[in-house]
Protein backbone atom coordinates (compact mmCIF):
# COMPACT_ATOMS: atom_id res chain seq x y z
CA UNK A 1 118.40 115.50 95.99
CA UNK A 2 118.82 116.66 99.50
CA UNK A 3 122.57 117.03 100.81
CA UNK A 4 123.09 116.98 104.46
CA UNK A 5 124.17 119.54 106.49
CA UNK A 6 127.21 120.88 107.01
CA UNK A 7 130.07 119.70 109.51
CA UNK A 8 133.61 120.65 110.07
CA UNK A 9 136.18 119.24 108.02
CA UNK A 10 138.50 118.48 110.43
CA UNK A 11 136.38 116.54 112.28
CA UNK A 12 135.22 114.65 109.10
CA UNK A 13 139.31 113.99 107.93
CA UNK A 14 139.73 112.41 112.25
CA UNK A 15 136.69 110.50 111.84
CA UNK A 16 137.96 109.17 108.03
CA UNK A 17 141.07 108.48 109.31
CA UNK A 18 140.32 106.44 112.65
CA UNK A 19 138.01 103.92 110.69
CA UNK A 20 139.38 100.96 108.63
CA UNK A 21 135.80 100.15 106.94
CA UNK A 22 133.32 102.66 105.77
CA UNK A 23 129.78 101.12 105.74
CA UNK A 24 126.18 102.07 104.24
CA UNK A 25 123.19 101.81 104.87
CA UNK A 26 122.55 99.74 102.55
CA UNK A 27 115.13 99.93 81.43
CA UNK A 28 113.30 100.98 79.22
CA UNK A 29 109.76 101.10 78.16
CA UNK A 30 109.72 97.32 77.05
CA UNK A 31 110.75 96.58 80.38
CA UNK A 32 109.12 95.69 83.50
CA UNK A 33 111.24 98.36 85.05
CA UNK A 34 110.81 101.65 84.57
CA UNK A 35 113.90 104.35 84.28
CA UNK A 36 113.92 107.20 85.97
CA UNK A 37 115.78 109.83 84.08
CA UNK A 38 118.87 111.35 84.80
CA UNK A 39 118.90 113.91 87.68
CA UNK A 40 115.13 113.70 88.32
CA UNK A 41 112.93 113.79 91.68
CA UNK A 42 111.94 110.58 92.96
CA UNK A 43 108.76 111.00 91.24
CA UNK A 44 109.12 109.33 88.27
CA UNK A 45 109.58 105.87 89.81
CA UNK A 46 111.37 102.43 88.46
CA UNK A 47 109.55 99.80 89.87
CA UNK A 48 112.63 97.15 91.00
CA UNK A 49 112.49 94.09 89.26
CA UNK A 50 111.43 90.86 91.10
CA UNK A 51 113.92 87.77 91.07
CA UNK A 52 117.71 87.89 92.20
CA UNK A 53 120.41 89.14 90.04
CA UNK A 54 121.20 86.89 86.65
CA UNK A 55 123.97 84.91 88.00
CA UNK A 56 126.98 85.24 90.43
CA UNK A 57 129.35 87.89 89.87
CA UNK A 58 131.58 87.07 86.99
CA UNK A 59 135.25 87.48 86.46
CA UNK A 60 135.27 88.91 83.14
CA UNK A 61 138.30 91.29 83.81
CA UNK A 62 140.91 91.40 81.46
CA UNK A 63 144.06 89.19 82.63
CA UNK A 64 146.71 91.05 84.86
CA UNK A 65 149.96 92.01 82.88
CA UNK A 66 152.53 89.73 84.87
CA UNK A 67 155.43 91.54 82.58
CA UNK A 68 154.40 94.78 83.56
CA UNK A 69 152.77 94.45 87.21
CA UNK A 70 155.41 95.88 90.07
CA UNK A 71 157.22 93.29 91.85
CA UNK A 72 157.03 94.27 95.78
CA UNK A 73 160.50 96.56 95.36
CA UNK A 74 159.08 98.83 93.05
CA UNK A 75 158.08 100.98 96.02
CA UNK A 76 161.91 101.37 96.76
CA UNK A 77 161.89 103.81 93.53
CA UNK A 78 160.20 106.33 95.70
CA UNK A 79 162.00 106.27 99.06
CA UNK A 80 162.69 109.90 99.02
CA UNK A 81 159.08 111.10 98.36
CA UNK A 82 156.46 111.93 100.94
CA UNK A 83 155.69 109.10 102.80
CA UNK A 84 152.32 109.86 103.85
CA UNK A 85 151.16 109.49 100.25
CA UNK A 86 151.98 106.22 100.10
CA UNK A 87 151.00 104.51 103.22
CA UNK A 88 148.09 103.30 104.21
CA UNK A 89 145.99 105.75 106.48
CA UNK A 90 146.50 105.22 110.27
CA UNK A 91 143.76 103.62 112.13
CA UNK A 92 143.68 105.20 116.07
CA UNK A 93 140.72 102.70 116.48
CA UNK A 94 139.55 99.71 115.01
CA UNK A 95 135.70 101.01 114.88
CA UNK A 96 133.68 99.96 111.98
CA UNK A 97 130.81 101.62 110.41
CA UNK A 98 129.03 98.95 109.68
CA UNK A 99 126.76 98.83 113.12
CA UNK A 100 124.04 100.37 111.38
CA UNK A 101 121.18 97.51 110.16
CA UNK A 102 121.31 94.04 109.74
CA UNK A 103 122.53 93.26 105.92
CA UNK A 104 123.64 97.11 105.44
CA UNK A 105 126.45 97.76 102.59
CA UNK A 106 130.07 97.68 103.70
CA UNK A 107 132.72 99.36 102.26
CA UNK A 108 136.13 97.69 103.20
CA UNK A 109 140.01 99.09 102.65
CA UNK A 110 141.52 96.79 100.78
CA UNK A 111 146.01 96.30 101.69
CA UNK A 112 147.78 98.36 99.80
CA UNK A 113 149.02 94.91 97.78
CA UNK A 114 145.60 93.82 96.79
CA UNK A 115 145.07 97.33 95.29
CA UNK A 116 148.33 97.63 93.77
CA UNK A 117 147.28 94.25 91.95
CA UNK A 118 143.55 95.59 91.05
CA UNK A 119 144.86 98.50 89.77
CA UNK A 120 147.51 96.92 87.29
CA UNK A 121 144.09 94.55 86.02
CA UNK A 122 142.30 98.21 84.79
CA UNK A 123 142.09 98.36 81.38
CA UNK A 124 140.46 101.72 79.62
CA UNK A 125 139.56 99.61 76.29
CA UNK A 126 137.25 97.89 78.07
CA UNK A 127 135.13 100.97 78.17
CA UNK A 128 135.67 101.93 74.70
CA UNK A 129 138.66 104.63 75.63
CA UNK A 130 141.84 104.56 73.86
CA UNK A 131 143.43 106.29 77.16
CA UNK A 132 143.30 107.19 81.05
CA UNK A 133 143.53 110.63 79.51
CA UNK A 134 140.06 109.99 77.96
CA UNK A 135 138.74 110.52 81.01
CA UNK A 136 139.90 113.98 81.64
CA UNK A 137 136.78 115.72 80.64
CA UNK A 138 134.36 113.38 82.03
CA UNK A 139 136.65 113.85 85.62
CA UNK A 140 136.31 117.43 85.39
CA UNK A 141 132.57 117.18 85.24
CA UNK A 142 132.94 116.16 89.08
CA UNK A 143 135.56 118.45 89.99
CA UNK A 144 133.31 120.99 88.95
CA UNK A 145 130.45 120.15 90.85
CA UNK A 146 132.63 119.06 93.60
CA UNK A 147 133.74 122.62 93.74
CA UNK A 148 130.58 123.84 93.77
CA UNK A 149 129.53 122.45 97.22
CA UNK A 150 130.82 123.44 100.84
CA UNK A 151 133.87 121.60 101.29
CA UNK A 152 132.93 120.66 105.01
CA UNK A 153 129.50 119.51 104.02
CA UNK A 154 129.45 115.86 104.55
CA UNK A 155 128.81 113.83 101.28
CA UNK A 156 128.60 110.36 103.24
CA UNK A 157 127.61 110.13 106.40
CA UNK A 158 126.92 106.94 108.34
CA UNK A 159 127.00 105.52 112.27
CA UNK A 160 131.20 105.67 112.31
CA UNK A 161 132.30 108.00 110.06
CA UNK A 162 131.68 110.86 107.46
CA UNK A 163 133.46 111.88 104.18
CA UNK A 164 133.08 115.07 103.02
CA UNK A 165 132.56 117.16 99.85
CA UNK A 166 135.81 118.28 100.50
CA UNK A 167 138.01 114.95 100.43
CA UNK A 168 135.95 113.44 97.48
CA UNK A 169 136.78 117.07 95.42
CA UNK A 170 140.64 116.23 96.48
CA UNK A 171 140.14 112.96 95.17
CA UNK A 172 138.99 114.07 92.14
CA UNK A 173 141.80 116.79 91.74
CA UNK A 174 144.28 114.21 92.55
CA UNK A 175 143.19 111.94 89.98
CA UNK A 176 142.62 114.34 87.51
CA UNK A 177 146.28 115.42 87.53
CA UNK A 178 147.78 111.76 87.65
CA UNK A 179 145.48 110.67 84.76
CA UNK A 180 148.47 111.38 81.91
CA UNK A 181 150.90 108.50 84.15
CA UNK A 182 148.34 105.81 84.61
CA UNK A 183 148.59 104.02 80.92
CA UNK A 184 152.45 103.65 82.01
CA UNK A 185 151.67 103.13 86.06
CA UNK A 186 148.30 102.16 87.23
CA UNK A 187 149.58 100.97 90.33
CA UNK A 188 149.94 104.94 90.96
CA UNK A 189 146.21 104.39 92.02
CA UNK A 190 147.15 101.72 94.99
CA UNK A 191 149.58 104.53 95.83
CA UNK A 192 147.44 107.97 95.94
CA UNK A 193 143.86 106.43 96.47
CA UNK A 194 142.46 104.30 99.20
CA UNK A 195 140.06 101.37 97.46
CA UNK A 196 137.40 100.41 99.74
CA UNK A 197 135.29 97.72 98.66
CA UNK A 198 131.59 97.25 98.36
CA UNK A 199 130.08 94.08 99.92
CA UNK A 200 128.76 92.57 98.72
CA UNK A 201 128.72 93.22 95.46
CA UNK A 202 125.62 95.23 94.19
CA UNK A 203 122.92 95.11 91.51
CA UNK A 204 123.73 96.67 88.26
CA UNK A 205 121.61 97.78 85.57
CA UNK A 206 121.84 99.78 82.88
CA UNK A 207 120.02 102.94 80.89
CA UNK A 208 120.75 104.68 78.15
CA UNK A 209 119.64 107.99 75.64
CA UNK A 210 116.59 106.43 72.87
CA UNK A 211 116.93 107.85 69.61
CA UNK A 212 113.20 108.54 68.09
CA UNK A 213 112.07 110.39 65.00
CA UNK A 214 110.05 113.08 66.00
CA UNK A 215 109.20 116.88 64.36
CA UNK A 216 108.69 120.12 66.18
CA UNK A 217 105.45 121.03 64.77
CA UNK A 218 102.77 118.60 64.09
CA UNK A 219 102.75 117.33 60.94
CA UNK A 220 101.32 113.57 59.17
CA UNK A 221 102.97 111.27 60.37
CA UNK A 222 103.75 112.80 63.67
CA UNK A 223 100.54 113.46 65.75
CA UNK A 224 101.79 112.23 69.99
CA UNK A 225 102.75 115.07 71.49
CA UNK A 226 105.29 115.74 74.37
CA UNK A 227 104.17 117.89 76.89
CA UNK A 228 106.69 121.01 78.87
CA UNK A 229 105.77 121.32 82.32
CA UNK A 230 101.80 122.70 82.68
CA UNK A 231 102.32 125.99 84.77
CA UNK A 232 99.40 124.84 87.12
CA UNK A 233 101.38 122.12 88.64
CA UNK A 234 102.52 122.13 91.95
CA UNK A 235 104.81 120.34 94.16
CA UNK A 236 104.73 119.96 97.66
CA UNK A 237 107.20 120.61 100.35
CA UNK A 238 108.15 117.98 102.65
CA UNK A 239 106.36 119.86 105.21
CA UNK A 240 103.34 119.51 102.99
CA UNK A 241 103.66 115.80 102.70
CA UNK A 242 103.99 115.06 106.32
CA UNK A 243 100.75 117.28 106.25
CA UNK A 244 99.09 115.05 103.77
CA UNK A 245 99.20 116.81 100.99
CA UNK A 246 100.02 114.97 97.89
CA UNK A 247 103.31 115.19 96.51
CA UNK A 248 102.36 116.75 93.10
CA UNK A 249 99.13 118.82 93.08
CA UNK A 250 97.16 121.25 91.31
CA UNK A 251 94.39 123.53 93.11
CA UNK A 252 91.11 124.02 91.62
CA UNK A 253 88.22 125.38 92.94
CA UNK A 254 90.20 126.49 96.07
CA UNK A 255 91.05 121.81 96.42
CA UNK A 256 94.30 120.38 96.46
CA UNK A 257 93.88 117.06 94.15
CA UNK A 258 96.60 115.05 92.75
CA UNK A 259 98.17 116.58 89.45
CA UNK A 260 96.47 114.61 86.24
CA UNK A 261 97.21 110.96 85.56
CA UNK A 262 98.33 109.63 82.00
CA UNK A 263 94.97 108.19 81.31
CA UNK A 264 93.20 111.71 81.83
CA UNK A 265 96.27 113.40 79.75
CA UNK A 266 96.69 111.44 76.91
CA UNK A 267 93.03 109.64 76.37
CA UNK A 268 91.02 112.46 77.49
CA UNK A 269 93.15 115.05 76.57
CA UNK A 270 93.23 117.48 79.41
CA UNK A 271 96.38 119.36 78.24
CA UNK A 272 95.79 120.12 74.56
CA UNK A 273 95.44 122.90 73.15
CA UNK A 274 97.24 124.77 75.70
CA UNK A 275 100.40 125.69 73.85
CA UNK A 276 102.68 122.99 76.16
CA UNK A 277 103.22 121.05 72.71
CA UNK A 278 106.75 121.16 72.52
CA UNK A 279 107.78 118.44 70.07
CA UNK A 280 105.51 115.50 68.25
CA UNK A 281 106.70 111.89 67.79
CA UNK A 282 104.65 109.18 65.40
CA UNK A 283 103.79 106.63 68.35
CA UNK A 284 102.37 106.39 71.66
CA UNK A 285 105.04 103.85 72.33
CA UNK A 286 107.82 106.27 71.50
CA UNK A 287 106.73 108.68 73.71
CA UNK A 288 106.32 105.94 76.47
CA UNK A 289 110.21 104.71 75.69
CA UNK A 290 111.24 108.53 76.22
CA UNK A 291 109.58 108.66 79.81
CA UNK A 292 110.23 105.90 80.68
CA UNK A 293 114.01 106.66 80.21
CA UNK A 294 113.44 110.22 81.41
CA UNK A 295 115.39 111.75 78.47
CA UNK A 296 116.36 111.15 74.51
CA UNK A 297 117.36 112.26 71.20
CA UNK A 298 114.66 113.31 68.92
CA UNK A 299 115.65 112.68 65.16
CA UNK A 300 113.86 115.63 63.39
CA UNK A 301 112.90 115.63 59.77
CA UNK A 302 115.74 117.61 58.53
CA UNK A 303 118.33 115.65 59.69
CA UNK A 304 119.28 117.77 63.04
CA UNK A 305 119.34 116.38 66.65
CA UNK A 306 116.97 117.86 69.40
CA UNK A 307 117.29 116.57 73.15
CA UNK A 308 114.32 116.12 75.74
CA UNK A 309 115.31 115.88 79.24
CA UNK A 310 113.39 115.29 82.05
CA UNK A 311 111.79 118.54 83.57
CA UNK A 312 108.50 117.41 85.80
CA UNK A 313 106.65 114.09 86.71
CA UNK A 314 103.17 114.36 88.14
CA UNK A 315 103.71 112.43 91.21
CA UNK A 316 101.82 109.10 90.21
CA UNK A 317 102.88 105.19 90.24
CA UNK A 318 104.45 103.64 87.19
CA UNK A 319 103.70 100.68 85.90
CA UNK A 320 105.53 99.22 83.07
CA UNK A 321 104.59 98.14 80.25
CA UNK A 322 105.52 94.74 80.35
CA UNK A 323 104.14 94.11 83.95
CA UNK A 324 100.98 95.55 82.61
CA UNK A 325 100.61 93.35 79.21
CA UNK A 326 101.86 90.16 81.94
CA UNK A 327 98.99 90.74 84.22
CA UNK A 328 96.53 91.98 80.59
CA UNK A 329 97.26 88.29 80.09
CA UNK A 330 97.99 89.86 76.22
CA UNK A 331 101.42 88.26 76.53
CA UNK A 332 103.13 85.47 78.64
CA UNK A 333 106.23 86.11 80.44
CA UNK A 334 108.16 83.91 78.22
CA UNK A 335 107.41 86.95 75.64
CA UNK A 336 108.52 89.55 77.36
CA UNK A 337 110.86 90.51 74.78
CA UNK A 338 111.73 94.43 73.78
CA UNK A 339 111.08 92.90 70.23
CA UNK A 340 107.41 90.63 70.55
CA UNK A 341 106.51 94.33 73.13
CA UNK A 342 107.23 96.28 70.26
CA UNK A 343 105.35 94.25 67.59
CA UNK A 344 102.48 93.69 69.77
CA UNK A 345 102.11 97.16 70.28
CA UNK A 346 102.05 98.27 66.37
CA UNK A 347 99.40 95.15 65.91
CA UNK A 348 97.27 96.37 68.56
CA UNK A 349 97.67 100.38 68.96
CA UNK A 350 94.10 100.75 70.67
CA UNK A 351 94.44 98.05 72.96
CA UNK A 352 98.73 98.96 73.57
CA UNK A 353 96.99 102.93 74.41
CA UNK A 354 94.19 102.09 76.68
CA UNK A 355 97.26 99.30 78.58
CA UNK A 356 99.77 102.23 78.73
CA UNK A 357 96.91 104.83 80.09
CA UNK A 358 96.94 102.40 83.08
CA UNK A 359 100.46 103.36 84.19
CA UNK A 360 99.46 106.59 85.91
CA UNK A 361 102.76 108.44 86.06
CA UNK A 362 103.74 111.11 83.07
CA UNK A 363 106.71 112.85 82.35
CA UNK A 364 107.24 116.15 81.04
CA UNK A 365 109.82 117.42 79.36
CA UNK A 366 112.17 120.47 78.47
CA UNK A 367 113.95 121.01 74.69
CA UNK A 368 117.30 121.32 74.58
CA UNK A 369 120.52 121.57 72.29
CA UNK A 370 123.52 118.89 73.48
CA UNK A 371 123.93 116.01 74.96
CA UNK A 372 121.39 114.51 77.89
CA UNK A 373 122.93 116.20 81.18
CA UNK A 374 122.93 114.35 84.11
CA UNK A 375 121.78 115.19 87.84
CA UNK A 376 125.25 117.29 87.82
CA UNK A 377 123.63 119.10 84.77
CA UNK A 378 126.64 117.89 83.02
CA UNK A 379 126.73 115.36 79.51
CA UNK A 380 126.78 111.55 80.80
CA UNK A 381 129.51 109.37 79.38
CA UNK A 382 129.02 105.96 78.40
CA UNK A 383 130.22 103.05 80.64
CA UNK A 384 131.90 105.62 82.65
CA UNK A 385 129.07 107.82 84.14
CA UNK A 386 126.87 105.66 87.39
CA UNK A 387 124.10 106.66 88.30
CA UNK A 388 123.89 106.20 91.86
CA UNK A 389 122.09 106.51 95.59
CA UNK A 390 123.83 109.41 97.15
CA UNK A 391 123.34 107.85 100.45
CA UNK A 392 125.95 104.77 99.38
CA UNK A 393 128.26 106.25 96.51
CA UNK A 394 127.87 110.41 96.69
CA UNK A 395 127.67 112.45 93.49
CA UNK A 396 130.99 113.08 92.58
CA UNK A 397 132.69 110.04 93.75
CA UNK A 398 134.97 108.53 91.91
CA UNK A 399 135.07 103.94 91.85
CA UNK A 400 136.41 101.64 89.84
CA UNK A 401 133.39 99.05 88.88
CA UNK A 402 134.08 95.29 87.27
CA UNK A 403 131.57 93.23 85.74
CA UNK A 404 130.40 91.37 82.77
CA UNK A 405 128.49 93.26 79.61
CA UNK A 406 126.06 92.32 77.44
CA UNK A 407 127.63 92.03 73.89
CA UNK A 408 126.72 95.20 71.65
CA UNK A 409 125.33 94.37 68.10
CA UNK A 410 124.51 90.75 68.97
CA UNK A 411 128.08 90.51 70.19
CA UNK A 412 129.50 87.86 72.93
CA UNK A 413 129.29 89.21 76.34
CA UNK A 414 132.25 91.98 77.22
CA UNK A 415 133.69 92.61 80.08
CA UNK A 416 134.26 95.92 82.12
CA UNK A 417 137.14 96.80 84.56
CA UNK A 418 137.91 100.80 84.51
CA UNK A 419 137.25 104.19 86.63
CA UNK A 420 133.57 104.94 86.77
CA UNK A 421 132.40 107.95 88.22
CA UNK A 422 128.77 108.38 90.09
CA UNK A 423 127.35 111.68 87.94
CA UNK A 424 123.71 110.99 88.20
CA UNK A 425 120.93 109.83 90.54
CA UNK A 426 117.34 108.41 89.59
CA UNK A 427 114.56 107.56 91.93
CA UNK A 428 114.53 103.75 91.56
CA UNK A 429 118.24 103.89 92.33
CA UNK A 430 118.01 103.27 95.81
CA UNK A 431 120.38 101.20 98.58
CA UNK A 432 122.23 98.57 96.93
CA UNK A 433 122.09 99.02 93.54
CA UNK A 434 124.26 101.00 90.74
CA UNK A 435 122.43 101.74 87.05
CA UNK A 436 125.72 102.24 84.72
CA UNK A 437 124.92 104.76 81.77
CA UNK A 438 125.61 102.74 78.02
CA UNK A 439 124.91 106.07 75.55
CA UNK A 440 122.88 106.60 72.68
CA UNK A 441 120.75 104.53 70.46
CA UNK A 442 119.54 101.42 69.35
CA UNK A 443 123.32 99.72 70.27
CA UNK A 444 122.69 100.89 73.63
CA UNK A 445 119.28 99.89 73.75
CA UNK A 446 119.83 96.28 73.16
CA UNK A 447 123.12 95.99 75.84
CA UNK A 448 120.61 97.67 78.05
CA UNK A 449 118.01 94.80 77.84
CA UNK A 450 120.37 92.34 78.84
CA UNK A 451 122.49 94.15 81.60
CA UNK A 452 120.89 93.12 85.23
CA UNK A 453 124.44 91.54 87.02
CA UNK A 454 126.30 91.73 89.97
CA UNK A 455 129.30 93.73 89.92
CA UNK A 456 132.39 94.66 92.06
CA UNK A 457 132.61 98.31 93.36
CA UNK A 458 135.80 99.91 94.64
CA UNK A 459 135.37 103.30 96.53
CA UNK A 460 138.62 105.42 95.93
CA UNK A 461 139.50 107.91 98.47
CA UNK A 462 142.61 110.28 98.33
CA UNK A 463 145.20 109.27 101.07
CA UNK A 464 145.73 112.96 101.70
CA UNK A 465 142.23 113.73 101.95
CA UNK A 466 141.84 111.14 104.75
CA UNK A 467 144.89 113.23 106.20
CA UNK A 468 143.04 116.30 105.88
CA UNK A 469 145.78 116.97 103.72
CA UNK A 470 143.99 119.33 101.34
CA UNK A 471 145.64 118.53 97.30
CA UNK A 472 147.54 121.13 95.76
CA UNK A 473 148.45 120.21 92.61
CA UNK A 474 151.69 118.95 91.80
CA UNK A 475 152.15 117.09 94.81
């Protein structure tokens, strides 16, 4: 992803500081949508899904703790601390950034009250942690990518106001160090961290990390390869674009013509042979699931773990599979199910190939021991790691998301109110619209099916960091 330029801190803390709203601009193979894997170009494409969001955002946060939630002299404890970390950020002006289009996404400070409150409603089981301090390693995932770009480069930038790398790093520090007090004090977050909310509340969807059987060498059983990157592709500059050149290319013959489409790599076989083999699964359909997600877990025969992540696309439209069997008129919408996709496809593999040839982007792939990595190239963690557009909720933020969850295993529905972090990016995540990471497997895979909602999005900003006040730990 391209990251602005850079701009001088101090101008980015004034600006912070003299607005009172910052505003934006603003699933797997069986479904209609494609995924776009963790950390990839926009070239492998999700298609968004038509229709509005499945219902009005739902209250399913855990009740507040009345017993346990500060009564408004609480703050009295700390009358001899800094003041400035408790307050809420001076405004000099009432300006908004929210003149930017029609319908843009807002993000509005909440009082210092209503966040106190929100914060004493988070709940860390709801994300299957036993702690705040569970977060720790996830946390430092950001801080080290954080620390890794030019503090006075902005991160957000909008008609109004900028944050930079900078102040979201110092928000990560900051919460990284109070993580250990928070299962005694959440309300420490209404007292650190600015919570500016998104309005309204966007999309969310979900992916997740297949699990599919697959061998390194080709053996009965398992005869679809996945392809590594082809050395003779070629991607184009946005110079080159602008110039009409397509995005993804190979020359031959002294022409530039798009790079290969799946029907001419997997029906005609264009690439075999070449040595770019670099792992075989039994189906076409697995193969499909794992490019469609961008990235997996490949099961090998003697019992170890292999991971595929997303290293190329060749430029072309997706299509998935079950807008293509829709408009095949081989199933009706009404049977649009991961399970009658899936059994369709093993009755008819001829047919199911020569459908799937017809969704022209391919995805190529790189081996790899661990974890899938993110667009940080660190490990995602479930129901904590977003993936995110960087031009509403930067890499490294840090937010606190509620919403209602799919039950896992067949499960009633769940709810989620907790710290969320945006770690990845993926090309169909774009403007209003969050895709929260749910793990590994077949668990996964069914909460993924059913996870299209509206959710509620807090932005967290250090109070000292929209001070300029750079964090030194310990303060």
């Amino acid at each position: 992803m391209a990251r602005p330029g850079g701009m001088v801190r101090a101008a980015l803390a004034a600006a912070a500081l003299a607005v009172a709203t910052i505003s934006l601009g603003g699933c797997a193979l069986l479904d209609q949508l494609p995924r776009s894997s963790p950390g990839r170009p926009e070239y492998a494409v999700r298609k968004a899904r038509t229709g509005t969001p499945a219902g009005a955002r739902q209250d399913s946060r855990p009740s507040a703790r009345p017993e346990s939630r500060p009564d408004s002299g609480q703050d009295q404890r700390d009358a001899g601390a800094d003041e400035y970390r408790r307050e809420e950020p001076r405004q000099s002006a009432p300006s908004r950034m929210d003149d930017a289009e029609e319908g843009g996404s807002v993000f509005r400070p909440r009082s210092g009250a209503q966040a106190r409150a929100l914060a004493w409603q988070l709940d860390p089981a709801t994300q299957s942690l036993p702690a705040y301090a569970a977060l720790a390693g996830p946390l430092r995932h950001s801080v080290e990518y954080l620390s890794r770009q030019r503090p006075d480069s902005p991160a957000l930038v909008q008609p109004g106001g900028s944050l930079s790398y900078g102040q979201l790093a110092d928000t990560a520090r900051e919460l990284l160090d109070l993580l250990p007090r928070l299962d005694s004090d959440p309300g420490l977050l209404a007292e650190y961290f600015v919570w500016y909310e998104l309005s309204p509340s966007p999309l969310v969807t979900g992916y997740y990390s297949p699990e599919v059987p697959a061998s390194l060498t080709r053996q009965p059983g398992y005869e679809v390869p996945l392809y590594s990157r082809p050395p003779d592709l070629r991607q184009a500059s946005e110079e080159e674009q602008r110039q009409g050149r397509p995005k993804v290319y190979r020359a031959e013959g002294g022409a530039i013509t798009p790079y290969y489409d799946r029907k001419a790599i997997d029906l005609d076989g264009v690439l075999a042979g070449q040595g770019l083999e670099i792992a075989w699964v039994k189906s076409p359909l697995d193969a499909f699931l794992l490019q469609t997600e961008g990235a997996g877990t490949l099961l090998l025969p003697d019992g170890t773990r292999r991971t595929v992540q997303f290293k190329a696309g060749n430029g072309q439209e997706f299509t998935g599979m079950g807008q293509l069997l829709l408009a095949s008129g081989a199933l009706p919408r009404e049977r649009l199910t991961r399970t009658d996709i899936r059994q369709w496809c093993e009755a008819n593999p001829e047919r199911a190939r020569e459908l799937m040839a017809l969704n022209r982007s391919y995805v190529f792939f790189e081996l790899r021991s661990g974890a899938s990595v993110g667009a940080m190239e660190k490990p995602l963690t479930a129901l904590v790691s977003l993936a995110t557009d960087p031009s509403l909720l930067p890499l490294g933020s840090v937010a606190v998301l509620e919403m209602a969850l799919p039950g896992r295993n067949g499960g009633p529905p769940a709810g989620i109110h907790g710290l969320v972090l945006a770690q990845d990016t993926g090309s169909d995540i774009r403007g209003h619209r969050l895709d929260l990471y749910l793990g590994e497997g077949e668990k996964a895979e069914r909460q993924e099916a059913g996870l299209r909602a509206s959710g509620g999005l807090h932005l967290l900003v250090s109070k000292n960091a929209l001070r300029g006040i750079a964090y030194t730990r310990g303060q």
